[in-house]
Structures are given as C-alpha cells and as structure tokens.
PDB file of N, CA and C in Angstrom:
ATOM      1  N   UNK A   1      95.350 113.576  77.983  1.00  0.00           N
ATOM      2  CA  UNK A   1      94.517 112.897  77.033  1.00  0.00           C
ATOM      3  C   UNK A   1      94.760 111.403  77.105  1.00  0.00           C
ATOM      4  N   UNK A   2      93.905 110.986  77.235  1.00  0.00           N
ATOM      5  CA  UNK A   2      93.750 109.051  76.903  1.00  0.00           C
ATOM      6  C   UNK A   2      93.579 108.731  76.252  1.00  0.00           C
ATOM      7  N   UNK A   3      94.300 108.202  75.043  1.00  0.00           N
ATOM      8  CA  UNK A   3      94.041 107.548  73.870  1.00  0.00           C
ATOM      9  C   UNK A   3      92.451 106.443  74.159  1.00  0.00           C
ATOM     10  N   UNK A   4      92.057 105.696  73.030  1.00  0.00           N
ATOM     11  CA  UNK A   4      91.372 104.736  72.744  1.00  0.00           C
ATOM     12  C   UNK A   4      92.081 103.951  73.113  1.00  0.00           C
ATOM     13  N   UNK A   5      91.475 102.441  73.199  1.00  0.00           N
ATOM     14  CA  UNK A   5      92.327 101.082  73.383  1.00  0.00           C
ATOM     15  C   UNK A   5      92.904 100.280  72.319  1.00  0.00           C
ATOM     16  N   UNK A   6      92.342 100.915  70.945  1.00  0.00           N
ATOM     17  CA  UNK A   6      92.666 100.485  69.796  1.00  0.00           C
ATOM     18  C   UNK A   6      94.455 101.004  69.532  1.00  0.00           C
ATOM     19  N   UNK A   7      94.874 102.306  70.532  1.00  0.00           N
ATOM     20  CA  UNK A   7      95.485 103.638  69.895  1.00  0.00           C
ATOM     21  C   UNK A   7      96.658 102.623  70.702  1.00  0.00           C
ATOM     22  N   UNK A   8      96.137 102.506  72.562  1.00  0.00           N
ATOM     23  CA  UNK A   8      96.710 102.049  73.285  1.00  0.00           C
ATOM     24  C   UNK A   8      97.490 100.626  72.566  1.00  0.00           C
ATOM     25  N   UNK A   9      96.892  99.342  72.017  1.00  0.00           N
ATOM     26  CA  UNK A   9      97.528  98.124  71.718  1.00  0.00           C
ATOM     27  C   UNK A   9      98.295  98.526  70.457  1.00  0.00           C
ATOM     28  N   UNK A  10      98.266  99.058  69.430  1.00  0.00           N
ATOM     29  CA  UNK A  10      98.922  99.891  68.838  1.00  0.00           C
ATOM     30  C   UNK A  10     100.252 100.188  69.603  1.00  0.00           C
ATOM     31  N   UNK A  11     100.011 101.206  70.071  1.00  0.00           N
ATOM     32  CA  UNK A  11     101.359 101.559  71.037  1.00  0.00           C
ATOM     33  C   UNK A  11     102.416 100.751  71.413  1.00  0.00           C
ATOM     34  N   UNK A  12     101.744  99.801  72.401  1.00  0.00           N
ATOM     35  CA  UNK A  12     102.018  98.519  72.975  1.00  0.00           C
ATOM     36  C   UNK A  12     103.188  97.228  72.411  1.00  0.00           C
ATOM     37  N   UNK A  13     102.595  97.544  70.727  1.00  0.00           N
ATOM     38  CA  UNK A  13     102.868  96.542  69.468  1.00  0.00           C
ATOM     39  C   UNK A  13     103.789  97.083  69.240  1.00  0.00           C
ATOM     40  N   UNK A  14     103.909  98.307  69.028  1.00  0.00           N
ATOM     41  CA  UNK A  14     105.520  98.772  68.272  1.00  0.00           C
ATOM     42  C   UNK A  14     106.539  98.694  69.643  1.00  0.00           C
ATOM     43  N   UNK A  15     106.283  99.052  70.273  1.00  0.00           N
ATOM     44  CA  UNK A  15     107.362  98.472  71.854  1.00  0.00           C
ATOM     45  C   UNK A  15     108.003  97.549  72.121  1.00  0.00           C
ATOM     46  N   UNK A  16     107.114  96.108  71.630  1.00  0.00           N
ATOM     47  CA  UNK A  16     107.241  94.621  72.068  1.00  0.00           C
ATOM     48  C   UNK A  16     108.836  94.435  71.248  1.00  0.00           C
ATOM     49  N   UNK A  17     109.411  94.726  70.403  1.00  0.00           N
ATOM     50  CA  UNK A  17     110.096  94.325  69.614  1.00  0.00           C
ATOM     51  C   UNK A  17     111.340  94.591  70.523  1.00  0.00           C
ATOM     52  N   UNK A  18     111.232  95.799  70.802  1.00  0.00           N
ATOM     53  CA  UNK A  18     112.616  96.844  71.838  1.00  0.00           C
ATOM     54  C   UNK A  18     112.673  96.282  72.939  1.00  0.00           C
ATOM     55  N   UNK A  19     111.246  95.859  73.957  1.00  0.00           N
ATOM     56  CA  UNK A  19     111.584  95.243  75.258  1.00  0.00           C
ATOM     57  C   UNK A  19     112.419  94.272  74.939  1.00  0.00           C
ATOM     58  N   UNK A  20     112.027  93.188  74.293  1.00  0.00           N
ATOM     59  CA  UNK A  20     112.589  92.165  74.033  1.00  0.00           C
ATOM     60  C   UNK A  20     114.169  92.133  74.159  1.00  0.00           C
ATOM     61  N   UNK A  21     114.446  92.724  73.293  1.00  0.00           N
ATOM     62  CA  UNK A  21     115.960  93.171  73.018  1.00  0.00           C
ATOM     63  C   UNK A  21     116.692  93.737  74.665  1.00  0.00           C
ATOM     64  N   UNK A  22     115.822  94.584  75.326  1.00  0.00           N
ATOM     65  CA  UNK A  22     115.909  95.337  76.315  1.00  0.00           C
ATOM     66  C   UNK A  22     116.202  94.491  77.539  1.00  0.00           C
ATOM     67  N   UNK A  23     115.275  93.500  77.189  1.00  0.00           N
ATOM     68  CA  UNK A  23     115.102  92.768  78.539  1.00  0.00           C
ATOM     69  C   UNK A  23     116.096  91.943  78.713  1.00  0.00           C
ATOM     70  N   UNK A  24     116.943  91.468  78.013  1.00  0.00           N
ATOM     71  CA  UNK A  24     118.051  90.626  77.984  1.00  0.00           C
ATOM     72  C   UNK A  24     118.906  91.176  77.720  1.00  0.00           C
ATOM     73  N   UNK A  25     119.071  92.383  78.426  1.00  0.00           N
ATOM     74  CA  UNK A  25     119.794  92.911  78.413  1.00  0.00           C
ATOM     75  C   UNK A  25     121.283  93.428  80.164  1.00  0.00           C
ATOM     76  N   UNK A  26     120.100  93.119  80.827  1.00  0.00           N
ATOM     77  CA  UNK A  26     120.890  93.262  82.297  1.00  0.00           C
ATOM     78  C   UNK A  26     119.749  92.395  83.014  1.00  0.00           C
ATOM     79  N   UNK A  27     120.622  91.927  84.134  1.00  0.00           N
ATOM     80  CA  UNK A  27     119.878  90.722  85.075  1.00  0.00           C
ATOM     81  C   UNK A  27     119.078  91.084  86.114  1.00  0.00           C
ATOM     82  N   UNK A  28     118.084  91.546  86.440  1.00  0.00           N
ATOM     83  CA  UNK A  28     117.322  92.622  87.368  1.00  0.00           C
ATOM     84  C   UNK A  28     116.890  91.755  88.450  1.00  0.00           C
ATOM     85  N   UNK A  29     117.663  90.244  88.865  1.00  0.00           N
ATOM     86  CA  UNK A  29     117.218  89.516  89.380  1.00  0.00           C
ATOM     87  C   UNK A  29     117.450  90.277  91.588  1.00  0.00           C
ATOM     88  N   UNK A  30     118.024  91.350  91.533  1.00  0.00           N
ATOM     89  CA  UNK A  30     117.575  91.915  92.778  1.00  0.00           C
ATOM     90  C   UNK A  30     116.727  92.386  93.114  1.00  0.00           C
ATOM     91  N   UNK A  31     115.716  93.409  92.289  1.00  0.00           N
ATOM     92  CA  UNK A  31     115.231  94.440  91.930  1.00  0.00           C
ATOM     93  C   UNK A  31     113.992  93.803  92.946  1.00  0.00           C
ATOM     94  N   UNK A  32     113.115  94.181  93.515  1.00  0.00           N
ATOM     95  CA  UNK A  32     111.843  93.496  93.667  1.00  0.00           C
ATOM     96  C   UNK A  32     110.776  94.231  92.692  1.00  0.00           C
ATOM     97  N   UNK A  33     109.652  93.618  92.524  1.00  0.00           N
ATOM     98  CA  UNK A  33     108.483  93.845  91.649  1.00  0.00           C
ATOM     99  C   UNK A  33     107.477  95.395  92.638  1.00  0.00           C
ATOM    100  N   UNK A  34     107.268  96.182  91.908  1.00  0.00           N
ATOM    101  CA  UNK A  34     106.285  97.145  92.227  1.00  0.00           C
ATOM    102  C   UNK A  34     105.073  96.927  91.803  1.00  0.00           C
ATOM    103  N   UNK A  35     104.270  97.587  92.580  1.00  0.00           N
ATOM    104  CA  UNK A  35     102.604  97.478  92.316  1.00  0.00           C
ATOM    105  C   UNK A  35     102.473  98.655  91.647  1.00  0.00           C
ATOM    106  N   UNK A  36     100.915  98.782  91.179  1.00  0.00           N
ATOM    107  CA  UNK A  36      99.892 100.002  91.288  1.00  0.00           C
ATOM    108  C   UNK A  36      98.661  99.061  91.347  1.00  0.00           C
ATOM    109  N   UNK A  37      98.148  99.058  92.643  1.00  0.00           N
ATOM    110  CA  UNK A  37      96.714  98.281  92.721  1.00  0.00           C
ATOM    111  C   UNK A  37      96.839  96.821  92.405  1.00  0.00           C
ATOM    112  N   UNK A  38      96.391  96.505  91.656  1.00  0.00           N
ATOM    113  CA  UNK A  38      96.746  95.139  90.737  1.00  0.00           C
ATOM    114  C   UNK A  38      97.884  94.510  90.241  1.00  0.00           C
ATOM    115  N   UNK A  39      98.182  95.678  89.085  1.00  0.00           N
ATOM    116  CA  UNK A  39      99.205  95.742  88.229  1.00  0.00           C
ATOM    117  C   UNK A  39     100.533  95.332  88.911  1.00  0.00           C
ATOM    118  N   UNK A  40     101.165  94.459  88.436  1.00  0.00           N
ATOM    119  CA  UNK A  40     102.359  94.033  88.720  1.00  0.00           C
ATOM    120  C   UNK A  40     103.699  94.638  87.781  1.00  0.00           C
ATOM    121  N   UNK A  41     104.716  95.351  87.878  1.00  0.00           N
ATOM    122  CA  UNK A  41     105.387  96.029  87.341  1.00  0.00           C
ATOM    123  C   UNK A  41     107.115  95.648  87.771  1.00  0.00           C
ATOM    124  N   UNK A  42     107.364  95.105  86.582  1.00  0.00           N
ATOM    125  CA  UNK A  42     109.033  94.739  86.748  1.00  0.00           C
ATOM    126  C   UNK A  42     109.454  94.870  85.569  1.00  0.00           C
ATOM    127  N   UNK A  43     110.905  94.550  85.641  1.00  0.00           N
ATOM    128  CA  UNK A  43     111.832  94.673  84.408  1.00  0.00           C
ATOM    129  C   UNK A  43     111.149  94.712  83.379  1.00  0.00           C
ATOM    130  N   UNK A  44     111.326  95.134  82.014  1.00  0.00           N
ATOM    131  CA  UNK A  44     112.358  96.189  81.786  1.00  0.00           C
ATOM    132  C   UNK A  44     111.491  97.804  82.160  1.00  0.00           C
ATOM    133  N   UNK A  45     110.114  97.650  83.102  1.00  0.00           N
ATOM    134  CA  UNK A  45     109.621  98.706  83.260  1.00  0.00           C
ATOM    135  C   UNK A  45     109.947  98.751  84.521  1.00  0.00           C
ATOM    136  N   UNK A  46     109.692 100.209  85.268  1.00  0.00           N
ATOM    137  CA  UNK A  46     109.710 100.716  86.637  1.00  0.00           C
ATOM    138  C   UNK A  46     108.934 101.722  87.097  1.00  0.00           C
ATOM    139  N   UNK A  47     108.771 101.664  88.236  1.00  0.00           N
ATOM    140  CA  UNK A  47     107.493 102.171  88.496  1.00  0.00           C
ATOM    141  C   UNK A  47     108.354 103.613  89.284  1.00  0.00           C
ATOM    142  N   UNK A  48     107.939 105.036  88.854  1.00  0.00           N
ATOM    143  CA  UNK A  48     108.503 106.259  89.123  1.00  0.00           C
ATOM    144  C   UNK A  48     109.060 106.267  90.842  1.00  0.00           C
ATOM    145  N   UNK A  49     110.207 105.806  91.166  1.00  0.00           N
ATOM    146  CA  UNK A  49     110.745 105.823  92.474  1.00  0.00           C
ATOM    147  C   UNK A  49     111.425 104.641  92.835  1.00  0.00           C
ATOM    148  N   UNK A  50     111.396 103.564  91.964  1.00  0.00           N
ATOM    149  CA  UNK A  50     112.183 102.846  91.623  1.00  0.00           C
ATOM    150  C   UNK A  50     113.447 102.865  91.085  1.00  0.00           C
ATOM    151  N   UNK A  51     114.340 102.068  92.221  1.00  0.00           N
ATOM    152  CA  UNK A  51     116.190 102.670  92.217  1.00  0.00           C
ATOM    153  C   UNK A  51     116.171 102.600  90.173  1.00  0.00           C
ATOM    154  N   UNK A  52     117.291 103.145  89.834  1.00  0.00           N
ATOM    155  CA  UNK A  52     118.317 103.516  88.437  1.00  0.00           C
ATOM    156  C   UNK A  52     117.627 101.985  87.812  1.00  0.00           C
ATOM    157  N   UNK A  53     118.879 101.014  88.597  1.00  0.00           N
ATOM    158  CA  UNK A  53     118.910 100.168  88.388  1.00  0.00           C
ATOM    159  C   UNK A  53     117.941  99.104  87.717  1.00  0.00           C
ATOM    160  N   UNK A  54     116.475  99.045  88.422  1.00  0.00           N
ATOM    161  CA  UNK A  54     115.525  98.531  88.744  1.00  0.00           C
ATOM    162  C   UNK A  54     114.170  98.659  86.958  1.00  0.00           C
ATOM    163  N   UNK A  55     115.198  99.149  86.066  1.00  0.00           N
ATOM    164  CA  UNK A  55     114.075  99.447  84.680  1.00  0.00           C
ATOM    165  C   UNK A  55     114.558 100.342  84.150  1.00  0.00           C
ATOM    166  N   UNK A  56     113.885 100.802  83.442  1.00  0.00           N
ATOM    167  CA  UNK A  56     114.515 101.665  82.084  1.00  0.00           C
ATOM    168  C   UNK A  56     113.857 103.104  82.866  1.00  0.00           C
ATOM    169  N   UNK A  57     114.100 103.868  82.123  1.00  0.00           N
ATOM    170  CA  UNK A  57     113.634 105.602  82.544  1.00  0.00           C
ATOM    171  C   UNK A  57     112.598 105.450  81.637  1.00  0.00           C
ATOM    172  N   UNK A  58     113.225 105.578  80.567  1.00  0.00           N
ATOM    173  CA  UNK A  58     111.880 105.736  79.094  1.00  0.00           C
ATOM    174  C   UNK A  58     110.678 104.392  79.448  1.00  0.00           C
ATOM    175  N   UNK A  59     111.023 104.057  80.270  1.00  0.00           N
ATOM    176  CA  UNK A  59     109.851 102.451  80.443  1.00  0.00           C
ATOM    177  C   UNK A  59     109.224 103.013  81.897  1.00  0.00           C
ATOM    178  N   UNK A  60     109.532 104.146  82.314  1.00  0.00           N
ATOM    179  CA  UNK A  60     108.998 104.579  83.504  1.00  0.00           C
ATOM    180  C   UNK A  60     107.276 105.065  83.863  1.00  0.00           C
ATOM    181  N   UNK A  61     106.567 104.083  84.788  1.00  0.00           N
ATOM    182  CA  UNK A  61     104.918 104.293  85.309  1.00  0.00           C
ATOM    183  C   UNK A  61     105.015 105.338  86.462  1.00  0.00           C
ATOM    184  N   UNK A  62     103.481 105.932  86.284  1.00  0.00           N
ATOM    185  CA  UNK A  62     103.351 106.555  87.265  1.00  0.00           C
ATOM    186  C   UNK A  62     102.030 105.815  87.877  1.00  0.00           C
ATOM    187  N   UNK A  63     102.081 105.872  88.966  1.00  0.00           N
ATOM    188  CA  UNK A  63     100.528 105.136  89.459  1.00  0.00           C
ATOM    189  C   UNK A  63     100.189 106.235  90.314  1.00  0.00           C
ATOM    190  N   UNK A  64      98.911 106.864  90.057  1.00  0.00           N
ATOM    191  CA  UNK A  64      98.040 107.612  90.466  1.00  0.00           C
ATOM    192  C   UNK A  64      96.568 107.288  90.365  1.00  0.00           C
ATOM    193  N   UNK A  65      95.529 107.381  91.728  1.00  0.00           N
ATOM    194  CA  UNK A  65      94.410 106.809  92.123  1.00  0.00           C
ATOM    195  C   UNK A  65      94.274 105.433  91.454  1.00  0.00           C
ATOM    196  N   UNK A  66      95.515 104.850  91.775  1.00  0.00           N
ATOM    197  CA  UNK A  66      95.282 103.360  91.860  1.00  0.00           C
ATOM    198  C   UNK A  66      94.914 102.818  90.168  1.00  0.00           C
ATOM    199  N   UNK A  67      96.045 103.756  89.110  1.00  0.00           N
ATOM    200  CA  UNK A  67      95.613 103.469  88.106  1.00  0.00           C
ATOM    201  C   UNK A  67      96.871 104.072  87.335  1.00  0.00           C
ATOM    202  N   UNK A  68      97.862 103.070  86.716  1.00  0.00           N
ATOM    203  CA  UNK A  68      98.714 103.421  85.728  1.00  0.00           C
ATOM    204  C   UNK A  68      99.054 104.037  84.424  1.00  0.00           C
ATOM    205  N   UNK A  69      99.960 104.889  84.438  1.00  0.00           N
ATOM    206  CA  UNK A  69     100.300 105.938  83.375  1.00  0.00           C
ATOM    207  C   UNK A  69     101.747 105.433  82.685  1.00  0.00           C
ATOM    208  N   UNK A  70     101.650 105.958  81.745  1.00  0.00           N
ATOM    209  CA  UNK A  70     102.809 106.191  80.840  1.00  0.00           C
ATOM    210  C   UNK A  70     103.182 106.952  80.335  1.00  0.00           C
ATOM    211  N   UNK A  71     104.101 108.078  79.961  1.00  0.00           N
ATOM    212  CA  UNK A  71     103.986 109.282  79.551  1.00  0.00           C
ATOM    213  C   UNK A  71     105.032 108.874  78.481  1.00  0.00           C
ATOM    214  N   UNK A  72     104.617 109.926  77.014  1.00  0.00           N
ATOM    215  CA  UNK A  72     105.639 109.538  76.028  1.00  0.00           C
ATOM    216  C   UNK A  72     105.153 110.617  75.005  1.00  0.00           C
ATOM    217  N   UNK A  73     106.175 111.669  74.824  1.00  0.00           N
ATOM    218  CA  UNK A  73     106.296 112.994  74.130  1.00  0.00           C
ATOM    219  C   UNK A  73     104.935 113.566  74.787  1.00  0.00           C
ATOM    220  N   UNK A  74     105.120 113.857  75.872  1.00  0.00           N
ATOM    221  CA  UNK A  74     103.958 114.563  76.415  1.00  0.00           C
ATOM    222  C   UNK A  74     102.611 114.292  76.512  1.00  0.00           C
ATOM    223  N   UNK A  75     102.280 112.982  76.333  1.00  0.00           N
ATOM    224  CA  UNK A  75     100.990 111.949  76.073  1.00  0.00           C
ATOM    225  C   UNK A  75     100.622 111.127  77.017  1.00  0.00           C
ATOM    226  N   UNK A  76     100.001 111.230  77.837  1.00  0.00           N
ATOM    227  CA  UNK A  76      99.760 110.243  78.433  1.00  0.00           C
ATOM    228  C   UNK A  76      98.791 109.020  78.171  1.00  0.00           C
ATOM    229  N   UNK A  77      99.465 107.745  78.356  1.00  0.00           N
ATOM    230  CA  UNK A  77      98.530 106.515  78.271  1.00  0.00           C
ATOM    231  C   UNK A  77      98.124 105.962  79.494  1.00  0.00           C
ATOM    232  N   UNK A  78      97.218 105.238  79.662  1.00  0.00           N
ATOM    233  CA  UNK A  78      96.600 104.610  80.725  1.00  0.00           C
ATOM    234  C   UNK A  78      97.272 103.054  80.631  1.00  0.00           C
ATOM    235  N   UNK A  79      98.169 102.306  81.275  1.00  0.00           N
ATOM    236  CA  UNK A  79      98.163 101.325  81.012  1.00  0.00           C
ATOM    237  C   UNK A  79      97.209 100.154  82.163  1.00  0.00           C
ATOM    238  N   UNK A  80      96.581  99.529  81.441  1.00  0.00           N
ATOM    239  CA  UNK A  80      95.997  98.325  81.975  1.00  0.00           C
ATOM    240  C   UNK A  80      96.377  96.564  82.286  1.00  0.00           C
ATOM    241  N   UNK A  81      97.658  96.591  80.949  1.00  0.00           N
ATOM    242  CA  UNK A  81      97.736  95.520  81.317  1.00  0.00           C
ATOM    243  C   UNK A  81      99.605  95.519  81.145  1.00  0.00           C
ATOM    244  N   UNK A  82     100.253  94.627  81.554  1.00  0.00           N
ATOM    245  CA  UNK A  82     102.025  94.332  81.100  1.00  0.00           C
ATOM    246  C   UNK A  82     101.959  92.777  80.790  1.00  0.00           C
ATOM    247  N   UNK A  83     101.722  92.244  79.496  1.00  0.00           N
ATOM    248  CA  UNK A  83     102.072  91.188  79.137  1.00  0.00           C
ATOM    249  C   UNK A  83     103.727  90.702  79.166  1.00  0.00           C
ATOM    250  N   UNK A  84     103.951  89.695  79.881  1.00  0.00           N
ATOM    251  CA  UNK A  84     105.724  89.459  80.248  1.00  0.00           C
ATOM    252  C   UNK A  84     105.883  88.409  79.841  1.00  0.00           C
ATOM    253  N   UNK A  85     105.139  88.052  78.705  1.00  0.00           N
ATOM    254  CA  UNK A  85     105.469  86.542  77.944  1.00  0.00           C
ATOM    255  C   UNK A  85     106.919  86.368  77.227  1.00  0.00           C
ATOM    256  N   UNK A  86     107.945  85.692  77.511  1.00  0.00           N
ATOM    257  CA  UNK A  86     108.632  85.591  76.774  1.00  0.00           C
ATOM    258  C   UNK A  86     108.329  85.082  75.288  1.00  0.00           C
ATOM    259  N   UNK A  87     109.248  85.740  74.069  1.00  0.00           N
ATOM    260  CA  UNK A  87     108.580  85.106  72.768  1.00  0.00           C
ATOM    261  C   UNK A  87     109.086  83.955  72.518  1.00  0.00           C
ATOM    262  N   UNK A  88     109.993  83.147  73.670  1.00  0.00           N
ATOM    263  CA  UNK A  88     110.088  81.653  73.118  1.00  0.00           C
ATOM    264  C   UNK A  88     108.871  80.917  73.217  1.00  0.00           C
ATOM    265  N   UNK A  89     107.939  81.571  75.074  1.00  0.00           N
ATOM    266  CA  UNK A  89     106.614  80.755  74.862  1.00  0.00           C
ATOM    267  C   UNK A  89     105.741  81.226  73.975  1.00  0.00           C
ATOM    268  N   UNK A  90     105.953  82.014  73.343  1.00  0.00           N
ATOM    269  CA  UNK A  90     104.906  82.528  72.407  1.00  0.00           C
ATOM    270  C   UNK A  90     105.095  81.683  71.137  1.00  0.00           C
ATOM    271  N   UNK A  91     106.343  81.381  70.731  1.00  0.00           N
ATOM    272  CA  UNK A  91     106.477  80.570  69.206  1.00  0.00           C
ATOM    273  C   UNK A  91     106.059  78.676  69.526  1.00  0.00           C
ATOM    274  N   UNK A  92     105.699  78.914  70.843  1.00  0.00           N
ATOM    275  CA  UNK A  92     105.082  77.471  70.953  1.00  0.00           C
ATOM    276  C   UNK A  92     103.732  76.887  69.739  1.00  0.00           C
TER     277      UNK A  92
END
C-alpha cells in the first residue's frame, strides 16, 4: 500500500527530529553515496546492500523499478524526495 503524499510528509516530519540527533552521531565520511535513479541516498539512510556501517538499518531503502521504498511495520512508502538540510541552515 502507498500512502497519500499528505500521509507521506507527515511521516517524513515526525523522523526529522531523530535524524538529526542520528546524524551526528558517527562520521560516515568513507561511506560513498548510493543511487536509485535520481535519488541520491547517504547518511543517516542506506540503501538495502549497503555495508553495516554506511546508515542505519531502520533508515534502510529499497530501490525497485527505479523507484524508492521504505518499509516501516509492514508499510510500505514510496519515497521521492531526502531533504539533507542541516537545521543550522534552516534557522537562517
């Protein structure tokens, strides 16, 4: 099932708080960046085959026909976009 996009930024919103915390959390500065198509995918997410190291498990994508997933309690979301703004540039 695919949520709406309303359901999706929702989702998205309650997350932002945890990456944050997450992301400064270990230095992933080896790791290289994964695709799906477009989508650019790094710390604190990883794309399913991506070493331990390289992102979280629970932050784990699947890219299938060139189009990203998220799975969470048995749900799948479609993701479209990974905003990687830090919130210092955001309180600009």
């Amino acid at each position: 099932m695919i949520p709406s996009s309303s359901s999706t930024i929702i989702l998205l919103f309650l997350f932002s708080s945890a990456l944050e915390r997450l992301a400064r959390a270990v230095n992933p500065q080896f790791c290289d960046h994964s695709s799906c198509e477009e989508l650019q995918i790094s710390y604190p997410f990883r794309l399913k085959g991506d070493p331990a190291i390289c992102g979280f498990r629970d932050l784990e994508l699947a890219c299938r026909g060139n189009r990203t997933f998220m799975e969470i309690q048995s749900s799948e979301y479609l993701v479209n976009n990974i905003d990687y703004l830090e919130k210092n540039d955001m309180d600009r």
